[in-house]
C-alpha atoms as a PDB file:
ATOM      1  CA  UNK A   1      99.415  84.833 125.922  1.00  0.00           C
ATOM      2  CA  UNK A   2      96.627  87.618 126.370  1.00  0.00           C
ATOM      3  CA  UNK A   3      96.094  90.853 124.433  1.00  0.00           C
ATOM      4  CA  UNK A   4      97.789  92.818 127.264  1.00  0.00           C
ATOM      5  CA  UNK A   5     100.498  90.415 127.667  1.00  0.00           C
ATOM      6  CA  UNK A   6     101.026  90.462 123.459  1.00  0.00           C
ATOM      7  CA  UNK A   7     100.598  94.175 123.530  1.00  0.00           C
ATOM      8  CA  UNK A   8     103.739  94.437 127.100  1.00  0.00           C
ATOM      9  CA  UNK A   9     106.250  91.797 124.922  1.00  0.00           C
ATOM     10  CA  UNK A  10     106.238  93.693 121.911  1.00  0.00           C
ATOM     11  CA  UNK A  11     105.213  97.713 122.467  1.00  0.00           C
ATOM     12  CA  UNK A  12     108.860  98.476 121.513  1.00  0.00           C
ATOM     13  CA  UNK A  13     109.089  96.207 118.266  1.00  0.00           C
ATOM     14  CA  UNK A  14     109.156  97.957 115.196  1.00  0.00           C
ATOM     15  CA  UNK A  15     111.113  96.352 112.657  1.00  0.00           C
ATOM     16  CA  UNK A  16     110.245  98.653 109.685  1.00  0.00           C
ATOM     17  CA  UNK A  17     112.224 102.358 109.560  1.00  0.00           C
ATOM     18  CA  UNK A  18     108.598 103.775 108.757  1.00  0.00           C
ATOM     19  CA  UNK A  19     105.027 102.702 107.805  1.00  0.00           C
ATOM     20  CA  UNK A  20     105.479 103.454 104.810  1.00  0.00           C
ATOM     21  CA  UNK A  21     108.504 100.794 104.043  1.00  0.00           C
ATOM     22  CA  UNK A  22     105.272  98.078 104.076  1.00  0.00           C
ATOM     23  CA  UNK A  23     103.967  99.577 101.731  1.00  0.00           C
ATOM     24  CA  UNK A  24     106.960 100.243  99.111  1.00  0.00           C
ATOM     25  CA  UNK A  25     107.295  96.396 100.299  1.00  0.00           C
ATOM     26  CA  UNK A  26     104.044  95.537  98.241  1.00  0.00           C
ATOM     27  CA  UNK A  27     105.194  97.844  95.393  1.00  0.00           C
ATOM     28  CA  UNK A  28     107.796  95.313  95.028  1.00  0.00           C
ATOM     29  CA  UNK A  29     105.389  92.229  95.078  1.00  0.00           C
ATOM     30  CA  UNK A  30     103.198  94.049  92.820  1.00  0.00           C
ATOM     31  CA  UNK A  31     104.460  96.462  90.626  1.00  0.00           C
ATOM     32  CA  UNK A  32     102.443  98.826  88.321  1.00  0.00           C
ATOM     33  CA  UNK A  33     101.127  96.824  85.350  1.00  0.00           C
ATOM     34  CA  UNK A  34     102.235  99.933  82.812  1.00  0.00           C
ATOM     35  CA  UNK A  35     106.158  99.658  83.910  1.00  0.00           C
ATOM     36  CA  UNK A  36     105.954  96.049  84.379  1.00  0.00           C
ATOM     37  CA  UNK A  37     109.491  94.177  82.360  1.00  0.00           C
ATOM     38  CA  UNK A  38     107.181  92.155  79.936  1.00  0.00           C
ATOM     39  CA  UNK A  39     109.626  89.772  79.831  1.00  0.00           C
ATOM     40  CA  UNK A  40     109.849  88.838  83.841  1.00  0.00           C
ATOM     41  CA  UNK A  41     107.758  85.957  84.789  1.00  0.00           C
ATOM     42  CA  UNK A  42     105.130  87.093  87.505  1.00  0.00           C
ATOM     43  CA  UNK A  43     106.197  84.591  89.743  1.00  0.00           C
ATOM     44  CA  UNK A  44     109.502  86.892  90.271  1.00  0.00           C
ATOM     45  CA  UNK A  45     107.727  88.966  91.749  1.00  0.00           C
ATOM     46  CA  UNK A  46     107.047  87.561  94.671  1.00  0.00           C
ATOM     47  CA  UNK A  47     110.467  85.993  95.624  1.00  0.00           C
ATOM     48  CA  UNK A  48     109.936  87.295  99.715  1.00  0.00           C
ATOM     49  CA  UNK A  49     113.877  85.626 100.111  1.00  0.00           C
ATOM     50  CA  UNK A  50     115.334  88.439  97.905  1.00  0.00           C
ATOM     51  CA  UNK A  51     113.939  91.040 100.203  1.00  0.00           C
ATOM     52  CA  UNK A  52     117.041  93.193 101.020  1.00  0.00           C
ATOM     53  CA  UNK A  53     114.825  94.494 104.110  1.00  0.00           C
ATOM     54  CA  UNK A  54     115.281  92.261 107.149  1.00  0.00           C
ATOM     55  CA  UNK A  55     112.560  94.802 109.024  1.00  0.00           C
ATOM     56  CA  UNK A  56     109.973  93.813 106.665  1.00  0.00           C
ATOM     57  CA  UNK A  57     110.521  89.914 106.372  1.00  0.00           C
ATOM     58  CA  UNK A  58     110.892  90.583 111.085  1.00  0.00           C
ATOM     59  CA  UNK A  59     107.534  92.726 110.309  1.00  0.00           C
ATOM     60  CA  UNK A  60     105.231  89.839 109.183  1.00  0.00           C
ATOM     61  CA  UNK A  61     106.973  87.061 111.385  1.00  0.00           C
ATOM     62  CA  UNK A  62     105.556  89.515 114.285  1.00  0.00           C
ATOM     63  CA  UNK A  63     102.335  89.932 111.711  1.00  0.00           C
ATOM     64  CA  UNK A  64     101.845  86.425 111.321  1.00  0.00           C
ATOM     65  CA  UNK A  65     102.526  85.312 114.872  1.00  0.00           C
ATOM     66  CA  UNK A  66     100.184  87.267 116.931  1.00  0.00           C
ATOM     67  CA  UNK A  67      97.226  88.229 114.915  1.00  0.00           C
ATOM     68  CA  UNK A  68      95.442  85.401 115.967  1.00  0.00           C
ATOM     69  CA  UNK A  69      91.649  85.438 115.990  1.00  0.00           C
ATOM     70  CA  UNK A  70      91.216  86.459 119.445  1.00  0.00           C
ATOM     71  CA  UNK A  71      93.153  89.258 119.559  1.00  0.00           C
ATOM     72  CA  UNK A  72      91.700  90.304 116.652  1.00  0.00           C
ATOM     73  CA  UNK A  73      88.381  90.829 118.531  1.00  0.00           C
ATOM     74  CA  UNK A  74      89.755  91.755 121.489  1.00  0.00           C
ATOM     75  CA  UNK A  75      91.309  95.201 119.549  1.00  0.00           C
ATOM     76  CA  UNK A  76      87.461  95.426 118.026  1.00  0.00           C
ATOM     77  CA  UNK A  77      86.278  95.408 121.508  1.00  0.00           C
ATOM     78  CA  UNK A  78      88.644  98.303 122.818  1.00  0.00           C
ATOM     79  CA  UNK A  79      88.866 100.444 119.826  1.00  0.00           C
ATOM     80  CA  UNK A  80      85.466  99.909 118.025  1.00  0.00           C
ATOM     81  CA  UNK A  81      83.834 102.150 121.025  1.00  0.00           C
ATOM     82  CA  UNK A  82      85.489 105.196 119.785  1.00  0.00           C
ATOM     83  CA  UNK A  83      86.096 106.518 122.943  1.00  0.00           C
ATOM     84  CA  UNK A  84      90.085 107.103 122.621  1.00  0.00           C
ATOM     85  CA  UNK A  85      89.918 110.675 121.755  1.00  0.00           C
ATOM     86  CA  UNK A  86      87.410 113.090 119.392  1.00  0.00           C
ATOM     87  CA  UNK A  87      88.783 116.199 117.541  1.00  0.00           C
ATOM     88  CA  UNK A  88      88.230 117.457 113.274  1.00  0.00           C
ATOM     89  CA  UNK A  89      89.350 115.765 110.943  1.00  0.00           C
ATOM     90  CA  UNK A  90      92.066 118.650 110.077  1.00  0.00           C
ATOM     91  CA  UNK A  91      93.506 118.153 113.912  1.00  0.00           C
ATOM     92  CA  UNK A  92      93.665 114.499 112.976  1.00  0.00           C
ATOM     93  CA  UNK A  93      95.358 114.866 110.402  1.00  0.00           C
ATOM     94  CA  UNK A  94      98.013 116.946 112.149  1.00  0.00           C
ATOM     95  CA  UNK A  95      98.033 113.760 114.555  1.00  0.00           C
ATOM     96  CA  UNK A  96      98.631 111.352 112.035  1.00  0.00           C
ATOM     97  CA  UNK A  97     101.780 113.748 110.763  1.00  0.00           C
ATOM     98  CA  UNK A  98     103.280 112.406 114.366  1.00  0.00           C
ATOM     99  CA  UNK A  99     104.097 109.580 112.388  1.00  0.00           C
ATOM    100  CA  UNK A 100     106.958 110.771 110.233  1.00  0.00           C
ATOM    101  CA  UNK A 101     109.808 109.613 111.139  1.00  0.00           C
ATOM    102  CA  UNK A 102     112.916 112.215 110.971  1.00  0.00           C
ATOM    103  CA  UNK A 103     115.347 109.860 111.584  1.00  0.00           C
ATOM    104  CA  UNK A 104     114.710 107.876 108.303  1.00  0.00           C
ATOM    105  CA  UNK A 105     116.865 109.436 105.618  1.00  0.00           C
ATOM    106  CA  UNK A 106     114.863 107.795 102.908  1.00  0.00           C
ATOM    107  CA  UNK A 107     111.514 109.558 103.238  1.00  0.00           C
ATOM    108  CA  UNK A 108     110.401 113.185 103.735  1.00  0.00           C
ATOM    109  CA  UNK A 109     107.046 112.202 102.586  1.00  0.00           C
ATOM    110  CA  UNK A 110     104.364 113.120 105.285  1.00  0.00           C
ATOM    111  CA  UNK A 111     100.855 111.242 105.937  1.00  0.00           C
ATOM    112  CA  UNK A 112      98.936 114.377 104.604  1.00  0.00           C
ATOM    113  CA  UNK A 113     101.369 114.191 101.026  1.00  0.00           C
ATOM    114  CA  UNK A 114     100.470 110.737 100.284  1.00  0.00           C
ATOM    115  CA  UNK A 115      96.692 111.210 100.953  1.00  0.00           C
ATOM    116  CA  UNK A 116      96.581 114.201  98.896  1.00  0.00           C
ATOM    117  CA  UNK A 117      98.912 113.011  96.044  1.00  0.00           C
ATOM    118  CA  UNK A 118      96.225 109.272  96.257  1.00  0.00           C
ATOM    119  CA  UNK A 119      92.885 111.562  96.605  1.00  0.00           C
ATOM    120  CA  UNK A 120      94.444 114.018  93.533  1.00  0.00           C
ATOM    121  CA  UNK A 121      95.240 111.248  91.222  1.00  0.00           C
ATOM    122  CA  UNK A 122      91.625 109.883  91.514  1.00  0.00           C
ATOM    123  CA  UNK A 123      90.028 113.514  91.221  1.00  0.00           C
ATOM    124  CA  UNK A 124      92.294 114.353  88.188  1.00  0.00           C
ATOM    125  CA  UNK A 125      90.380 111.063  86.768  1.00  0.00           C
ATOM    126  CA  UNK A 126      86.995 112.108  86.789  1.00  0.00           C
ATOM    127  CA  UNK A 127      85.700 109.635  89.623  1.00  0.00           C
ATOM    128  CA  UNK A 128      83.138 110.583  91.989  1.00  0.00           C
ATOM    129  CA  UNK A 129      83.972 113.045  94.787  1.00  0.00           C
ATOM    130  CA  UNK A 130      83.207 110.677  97.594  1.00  0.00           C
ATOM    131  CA  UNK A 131      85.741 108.360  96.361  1.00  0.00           C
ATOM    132  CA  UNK A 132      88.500 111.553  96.190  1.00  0.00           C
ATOM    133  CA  UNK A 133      87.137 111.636  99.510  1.00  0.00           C
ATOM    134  CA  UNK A 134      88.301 107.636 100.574  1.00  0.00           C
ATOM    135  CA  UNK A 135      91.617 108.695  98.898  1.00  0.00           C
ATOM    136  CA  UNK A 136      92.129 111.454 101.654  1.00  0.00           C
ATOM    137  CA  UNK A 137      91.432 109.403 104.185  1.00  0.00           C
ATOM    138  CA  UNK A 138      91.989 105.688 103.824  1.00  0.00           C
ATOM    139  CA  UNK A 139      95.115 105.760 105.658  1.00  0.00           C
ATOM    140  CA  UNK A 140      93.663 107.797 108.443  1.00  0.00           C
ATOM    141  CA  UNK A 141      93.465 104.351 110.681  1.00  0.00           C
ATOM    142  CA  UNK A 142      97.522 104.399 111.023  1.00  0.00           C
ATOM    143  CA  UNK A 143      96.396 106.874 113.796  1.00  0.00           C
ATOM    144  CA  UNK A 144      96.705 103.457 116.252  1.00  0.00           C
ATOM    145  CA  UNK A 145     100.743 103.541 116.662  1.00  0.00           C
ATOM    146  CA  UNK A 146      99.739 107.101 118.371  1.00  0.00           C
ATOM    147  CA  UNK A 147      97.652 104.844 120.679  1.00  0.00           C
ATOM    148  CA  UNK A 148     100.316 102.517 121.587  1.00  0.00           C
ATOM    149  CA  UNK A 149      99.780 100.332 118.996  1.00  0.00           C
ATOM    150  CA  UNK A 150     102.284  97.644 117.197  1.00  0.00           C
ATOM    151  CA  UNK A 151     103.243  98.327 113.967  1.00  0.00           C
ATOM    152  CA  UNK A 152     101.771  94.724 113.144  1.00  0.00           C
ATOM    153  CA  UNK A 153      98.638  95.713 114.536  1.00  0.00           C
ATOM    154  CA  UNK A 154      98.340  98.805 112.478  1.00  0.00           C
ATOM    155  CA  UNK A 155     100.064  97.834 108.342  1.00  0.00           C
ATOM    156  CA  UNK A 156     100.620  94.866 106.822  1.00  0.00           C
ATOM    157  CA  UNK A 157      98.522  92.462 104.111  1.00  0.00           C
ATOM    158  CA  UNK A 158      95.106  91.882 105.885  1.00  0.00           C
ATOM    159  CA  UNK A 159      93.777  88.436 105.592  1.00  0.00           C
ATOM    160  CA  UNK A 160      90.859  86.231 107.592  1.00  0.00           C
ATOM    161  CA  UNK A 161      91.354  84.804 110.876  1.00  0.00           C
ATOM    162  CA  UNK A 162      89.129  81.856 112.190  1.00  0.00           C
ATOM    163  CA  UNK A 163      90.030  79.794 109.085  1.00  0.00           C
ATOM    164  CA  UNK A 164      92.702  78.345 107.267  1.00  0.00           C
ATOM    165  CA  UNK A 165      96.097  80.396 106.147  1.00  0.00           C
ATOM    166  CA  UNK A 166      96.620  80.973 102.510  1.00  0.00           C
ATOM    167  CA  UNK A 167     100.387  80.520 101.082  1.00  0.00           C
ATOM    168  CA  UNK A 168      99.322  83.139  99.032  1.00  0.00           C
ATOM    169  CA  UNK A 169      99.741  85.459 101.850  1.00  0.00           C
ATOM    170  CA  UNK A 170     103.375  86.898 102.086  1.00  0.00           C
ATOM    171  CA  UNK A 171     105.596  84.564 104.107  1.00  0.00           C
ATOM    172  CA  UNK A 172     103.210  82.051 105.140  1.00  0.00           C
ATOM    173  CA  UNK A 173     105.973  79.987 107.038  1.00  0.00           C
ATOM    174  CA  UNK A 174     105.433  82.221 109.473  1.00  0.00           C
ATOM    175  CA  UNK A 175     102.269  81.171 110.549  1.00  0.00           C
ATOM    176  CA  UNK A 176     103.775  77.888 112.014  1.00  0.00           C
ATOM    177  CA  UNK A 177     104.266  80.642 115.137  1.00  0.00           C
ATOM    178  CA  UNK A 178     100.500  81.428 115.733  1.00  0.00           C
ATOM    179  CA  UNK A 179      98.455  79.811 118.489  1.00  0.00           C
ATOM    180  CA  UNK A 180      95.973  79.244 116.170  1.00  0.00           C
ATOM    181  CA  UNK A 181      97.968  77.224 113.605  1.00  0.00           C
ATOM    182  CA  UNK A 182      97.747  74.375 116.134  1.00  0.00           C
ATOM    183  CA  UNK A 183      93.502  74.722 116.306  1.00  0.00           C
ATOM    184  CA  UNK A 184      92.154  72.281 113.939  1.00  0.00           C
ATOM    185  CA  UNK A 185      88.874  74.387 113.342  1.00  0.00           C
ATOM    186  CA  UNK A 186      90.512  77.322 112.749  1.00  0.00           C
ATOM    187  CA  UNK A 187      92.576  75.376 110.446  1.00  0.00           C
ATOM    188  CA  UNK A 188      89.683  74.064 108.056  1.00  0.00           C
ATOM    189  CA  UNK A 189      89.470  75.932 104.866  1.00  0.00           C
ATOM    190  CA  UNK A 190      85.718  77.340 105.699  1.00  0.00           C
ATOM    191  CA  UNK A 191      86.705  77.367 109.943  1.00  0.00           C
ATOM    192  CA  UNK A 192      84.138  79.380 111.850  1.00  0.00           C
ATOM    193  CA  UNK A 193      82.574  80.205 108.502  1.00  0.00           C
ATOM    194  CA  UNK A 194      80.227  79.103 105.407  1.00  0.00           C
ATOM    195  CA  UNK A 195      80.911  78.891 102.167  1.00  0.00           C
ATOM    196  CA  UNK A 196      80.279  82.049 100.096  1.00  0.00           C
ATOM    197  CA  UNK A 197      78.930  83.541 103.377  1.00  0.00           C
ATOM    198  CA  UNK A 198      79.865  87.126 102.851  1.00  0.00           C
ATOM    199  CA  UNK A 199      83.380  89.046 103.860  1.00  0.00           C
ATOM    200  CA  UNK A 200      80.769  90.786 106.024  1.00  0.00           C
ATOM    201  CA  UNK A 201      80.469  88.108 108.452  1.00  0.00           C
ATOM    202  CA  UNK A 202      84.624  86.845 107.897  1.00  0.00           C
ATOM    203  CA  UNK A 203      87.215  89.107 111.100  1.00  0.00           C
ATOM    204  CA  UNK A 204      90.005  90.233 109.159  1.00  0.00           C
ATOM    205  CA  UNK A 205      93.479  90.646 110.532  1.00  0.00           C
ATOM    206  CA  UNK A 206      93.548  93.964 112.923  1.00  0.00           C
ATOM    207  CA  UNK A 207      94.662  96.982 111.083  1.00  0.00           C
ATOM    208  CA  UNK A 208      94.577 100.772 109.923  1.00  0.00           C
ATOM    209  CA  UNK A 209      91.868  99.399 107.551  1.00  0.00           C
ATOM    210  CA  UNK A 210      89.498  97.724 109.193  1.00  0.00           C
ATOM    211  CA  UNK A 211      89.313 100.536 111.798  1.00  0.00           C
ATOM    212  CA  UNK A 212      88.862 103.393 109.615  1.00  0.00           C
ATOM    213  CA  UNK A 213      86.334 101.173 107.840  1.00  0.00           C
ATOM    214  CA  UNK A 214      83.873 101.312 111.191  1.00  0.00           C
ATOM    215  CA  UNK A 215      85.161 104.792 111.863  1.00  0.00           C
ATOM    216  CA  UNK A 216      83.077 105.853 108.389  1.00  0.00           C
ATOM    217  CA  UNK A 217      80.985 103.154 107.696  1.00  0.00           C
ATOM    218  CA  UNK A 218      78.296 106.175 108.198  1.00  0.00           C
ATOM    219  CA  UNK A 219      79.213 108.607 106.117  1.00  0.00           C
ATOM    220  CA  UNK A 220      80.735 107.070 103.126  1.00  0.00           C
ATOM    221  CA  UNK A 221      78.992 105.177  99.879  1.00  0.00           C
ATOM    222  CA  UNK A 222      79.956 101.402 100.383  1.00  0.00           C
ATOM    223  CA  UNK A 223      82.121 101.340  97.476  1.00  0.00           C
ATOM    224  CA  UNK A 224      84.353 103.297  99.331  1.00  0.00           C
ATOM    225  CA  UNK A 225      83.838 101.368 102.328  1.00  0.00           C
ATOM    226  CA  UNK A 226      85.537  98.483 100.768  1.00  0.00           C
ATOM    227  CA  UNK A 227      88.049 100.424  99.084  1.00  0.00           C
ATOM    228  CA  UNK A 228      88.611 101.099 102.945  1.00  0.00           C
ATOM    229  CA  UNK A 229      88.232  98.004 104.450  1.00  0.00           C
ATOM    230  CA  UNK A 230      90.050  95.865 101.829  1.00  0.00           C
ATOM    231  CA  UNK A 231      92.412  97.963 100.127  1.00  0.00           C
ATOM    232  CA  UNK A 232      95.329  95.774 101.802  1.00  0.00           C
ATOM    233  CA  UNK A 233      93.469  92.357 101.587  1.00  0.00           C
ATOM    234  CA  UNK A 234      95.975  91.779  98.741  1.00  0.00           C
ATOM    235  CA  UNK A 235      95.702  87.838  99.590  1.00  0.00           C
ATOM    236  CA  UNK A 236      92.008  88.588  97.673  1.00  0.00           C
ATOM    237  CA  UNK A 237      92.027  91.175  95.362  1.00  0.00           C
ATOM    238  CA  UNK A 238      95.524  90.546  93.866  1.00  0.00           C
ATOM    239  CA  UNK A 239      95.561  86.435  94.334  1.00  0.00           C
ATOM    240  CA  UNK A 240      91.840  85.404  94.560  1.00  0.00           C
ATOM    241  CA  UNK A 241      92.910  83.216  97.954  1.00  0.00           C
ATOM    242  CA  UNK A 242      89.562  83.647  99.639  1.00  0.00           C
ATOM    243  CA  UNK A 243      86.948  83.211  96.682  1.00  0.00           C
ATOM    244  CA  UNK A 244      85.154  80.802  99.014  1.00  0.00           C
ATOM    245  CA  UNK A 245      84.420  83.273 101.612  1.00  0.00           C
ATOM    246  CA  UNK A 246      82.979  85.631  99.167  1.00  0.00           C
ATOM    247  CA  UNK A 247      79.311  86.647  97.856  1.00  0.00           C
ATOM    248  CA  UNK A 248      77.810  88.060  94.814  1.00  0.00           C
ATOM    249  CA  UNK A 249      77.786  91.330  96.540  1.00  0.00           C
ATOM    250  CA  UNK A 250      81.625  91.005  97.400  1.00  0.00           C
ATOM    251  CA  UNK A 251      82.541  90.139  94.011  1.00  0.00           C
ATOM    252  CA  UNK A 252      80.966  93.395  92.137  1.00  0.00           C
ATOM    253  CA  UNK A 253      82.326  95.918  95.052  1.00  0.00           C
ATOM    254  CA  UNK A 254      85.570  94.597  94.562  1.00  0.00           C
ATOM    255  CA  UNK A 255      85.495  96.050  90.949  1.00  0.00           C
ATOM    256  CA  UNK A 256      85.949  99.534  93.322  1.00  0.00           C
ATOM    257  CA  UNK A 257      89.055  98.076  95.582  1.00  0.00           C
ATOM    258  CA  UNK A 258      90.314  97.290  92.221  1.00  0.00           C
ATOM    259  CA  UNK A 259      89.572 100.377  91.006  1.00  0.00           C
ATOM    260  CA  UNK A 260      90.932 102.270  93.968  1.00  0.00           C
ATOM    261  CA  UNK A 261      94.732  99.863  94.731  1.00  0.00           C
ATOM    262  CA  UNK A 262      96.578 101.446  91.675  1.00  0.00           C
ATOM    263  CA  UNK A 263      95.764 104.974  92.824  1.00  0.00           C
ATOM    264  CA  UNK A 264      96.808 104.106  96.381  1.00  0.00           C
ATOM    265  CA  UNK A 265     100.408 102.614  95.604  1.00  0.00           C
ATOM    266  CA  UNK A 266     101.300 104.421  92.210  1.00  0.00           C
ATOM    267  CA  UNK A 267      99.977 107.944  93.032  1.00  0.00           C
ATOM    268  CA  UNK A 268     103.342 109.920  93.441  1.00  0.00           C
ATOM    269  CA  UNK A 269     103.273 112.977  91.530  1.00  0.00           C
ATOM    270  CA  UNK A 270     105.871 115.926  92.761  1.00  0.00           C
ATOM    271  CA  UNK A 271     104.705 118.454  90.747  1.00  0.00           C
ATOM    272  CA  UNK A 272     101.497 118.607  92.345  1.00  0.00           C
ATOM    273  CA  UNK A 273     100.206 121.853  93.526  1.00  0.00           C
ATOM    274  CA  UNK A 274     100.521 123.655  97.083  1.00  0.00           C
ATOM    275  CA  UNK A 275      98.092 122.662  99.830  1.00  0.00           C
ATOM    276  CA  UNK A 276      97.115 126.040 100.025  1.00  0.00           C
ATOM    277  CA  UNK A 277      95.379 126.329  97.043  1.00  0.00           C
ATOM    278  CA  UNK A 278      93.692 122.584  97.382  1.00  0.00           C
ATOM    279  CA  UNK A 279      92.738 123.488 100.669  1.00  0.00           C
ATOM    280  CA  UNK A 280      89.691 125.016  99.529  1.00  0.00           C
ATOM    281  CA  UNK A 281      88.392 122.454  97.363  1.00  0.00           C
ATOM    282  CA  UNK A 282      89.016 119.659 100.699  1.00  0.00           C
ATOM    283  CA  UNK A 283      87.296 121.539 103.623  1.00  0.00           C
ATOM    284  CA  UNK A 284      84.008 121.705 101.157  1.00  0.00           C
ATOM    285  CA  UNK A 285      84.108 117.862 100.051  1.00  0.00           C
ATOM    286  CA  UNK A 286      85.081 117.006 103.693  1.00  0.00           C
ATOM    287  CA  UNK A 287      82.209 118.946 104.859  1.00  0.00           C
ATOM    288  CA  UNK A 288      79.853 117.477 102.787  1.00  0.00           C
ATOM    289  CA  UNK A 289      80.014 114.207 103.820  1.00  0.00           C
ATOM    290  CA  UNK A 290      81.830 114.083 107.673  1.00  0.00           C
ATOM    291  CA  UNK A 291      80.468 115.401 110.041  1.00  0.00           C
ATOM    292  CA  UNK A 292      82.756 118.403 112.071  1.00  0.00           C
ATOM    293  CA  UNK A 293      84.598 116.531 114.416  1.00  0.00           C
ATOM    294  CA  UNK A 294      85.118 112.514 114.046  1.00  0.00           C
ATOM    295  CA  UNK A 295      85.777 109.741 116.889  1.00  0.00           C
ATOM    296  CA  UNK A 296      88.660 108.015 117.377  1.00  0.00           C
END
């Protein structure tokens, strides 16, 4: 099945309620270490058959099942161009507001809350500005379901194609369903790569992520770009599944994604203050590094 054909059968699937259910999905596999029940072994953690949310455990079976390695660079070859649409970063924002979903009773939590409440947290901490900076925007890839996009093209735990599956990854089973489960190099625990050559040179799994990663890769330090680019490669930087793939270089910048994944899940703070008077402090730091309108 081609990219188009992948993209025809499934345009209308989209198991979870919101984007965000993912993502209180991984809360549940990896809860904040200061609330933590001391007493619950970790392993209970990650018991994916007590999920109570049939659209996430449908979510990764469609996750799992098409992200194969081609398609993966087919979606680099259409969207790394940048040519879908170019406005400021405010009007994108706006765009990626589209995504709230007012028929979900559980959430009234826009796109521009959680970035804020993320980029806030790490500012009220004393960490550089550019990395307040990947908190505003390090979910500003989710812009793809506005292009037509899957939600399993756009969320989910990111992990390397072209090589063998983890069971580390959430619901491996599923897996058994992807073309390339049957390809014997893409099956081999290095497949199209070398040991320790570098997640630079390893395709990850297509996602918000890896496509804000190229959309900054310019303008941001590159700690930030793998707080980007790996803040959902959970099968690495919560399980160490993909050690072999990694360099020297890899293993000291993700002391940042480390750094960055508690302030991305945990950062939910309601008594935070208006927009209007953070608004200020945002169009300067934005302006200082991006330049006035990005491409998308």
């Amino acid at each position: 099945m081609n990219t188009n054909q992948i993209n025809s059968a499934n345009e209308n699937d989209s198991p979870l309620h919101n984007l965000e259910e993912w993502e209180a999905d991984v809360i549940n596999r990896y809860p904040d270490p200061s609330v933590i029940n001391k007493d619950k072994k970790e392993e209970d953690f990650r018991d994916y058959e007590k999920t109570e949310k049939d659209g996430v455990k449908e979510f990764y079976r469609l996750n799992h099942k098409y992200q194969t390695f081609d398609f993966v660079m087919q979606k680099k070859l259409d969207y790394l161009k940048f040519d879908k649409k170019e406005m400021p970063i405010w009007s994108a924002f706006d765009f990626l507001n589209e995504l709230v979903d007012d028929s979900d009773p559980d959430t009234d939590l826009d796109q521009m809350q959680h970035l804020v409440q993320t980029s806030e947290a790490i500012r009220n901490d004393g960490h550089p500005d550019w990395m307040v900076l990947v908190g505003l925007i390090h979910d500003m890839g989710k812009v793809l379901c506005l292009f037509g996009e899957p939600q399993w093209a756009v969320v989910g735990d990111t992990f390397p194609v072209g090589c063998a599956y983890s069971d580390k990854i959430v619901y491996p089973e599923f897996f058994k369903e992807n073309p390339d489960y049957n390809n014997k190099i893409y099956q081999a625990k290095l497949g199209v790569y070398t040991e320790n050559c570098g997640l630079d040179k390893v395709h990850m799994s297509w996602g918000h992520d890896e496509y804000v990663y190229h959309m900054m890769k310019d303008y941001i330090p590159e700690p930030g770009l793998y707080m980007l680019r790996y803040h959902s490669f959970y099968a690495q930087h919560r399980e160490n599944a993909y050690t072999h793939l990694m360099n020297e270089k890899d293993h000291e910048m993700f002391k940042w994604v480390a750094l960055f994944n508690p302030y991305d899940l945990y950062s939910k703070n309601p008594n935070q203050k208006s927009w209007e008077e953070l608004k200020p402090y945002y169009q300067e730091l934005v302006a200082k590094y991006l330049p006035l309108s990005l491409k998308f």
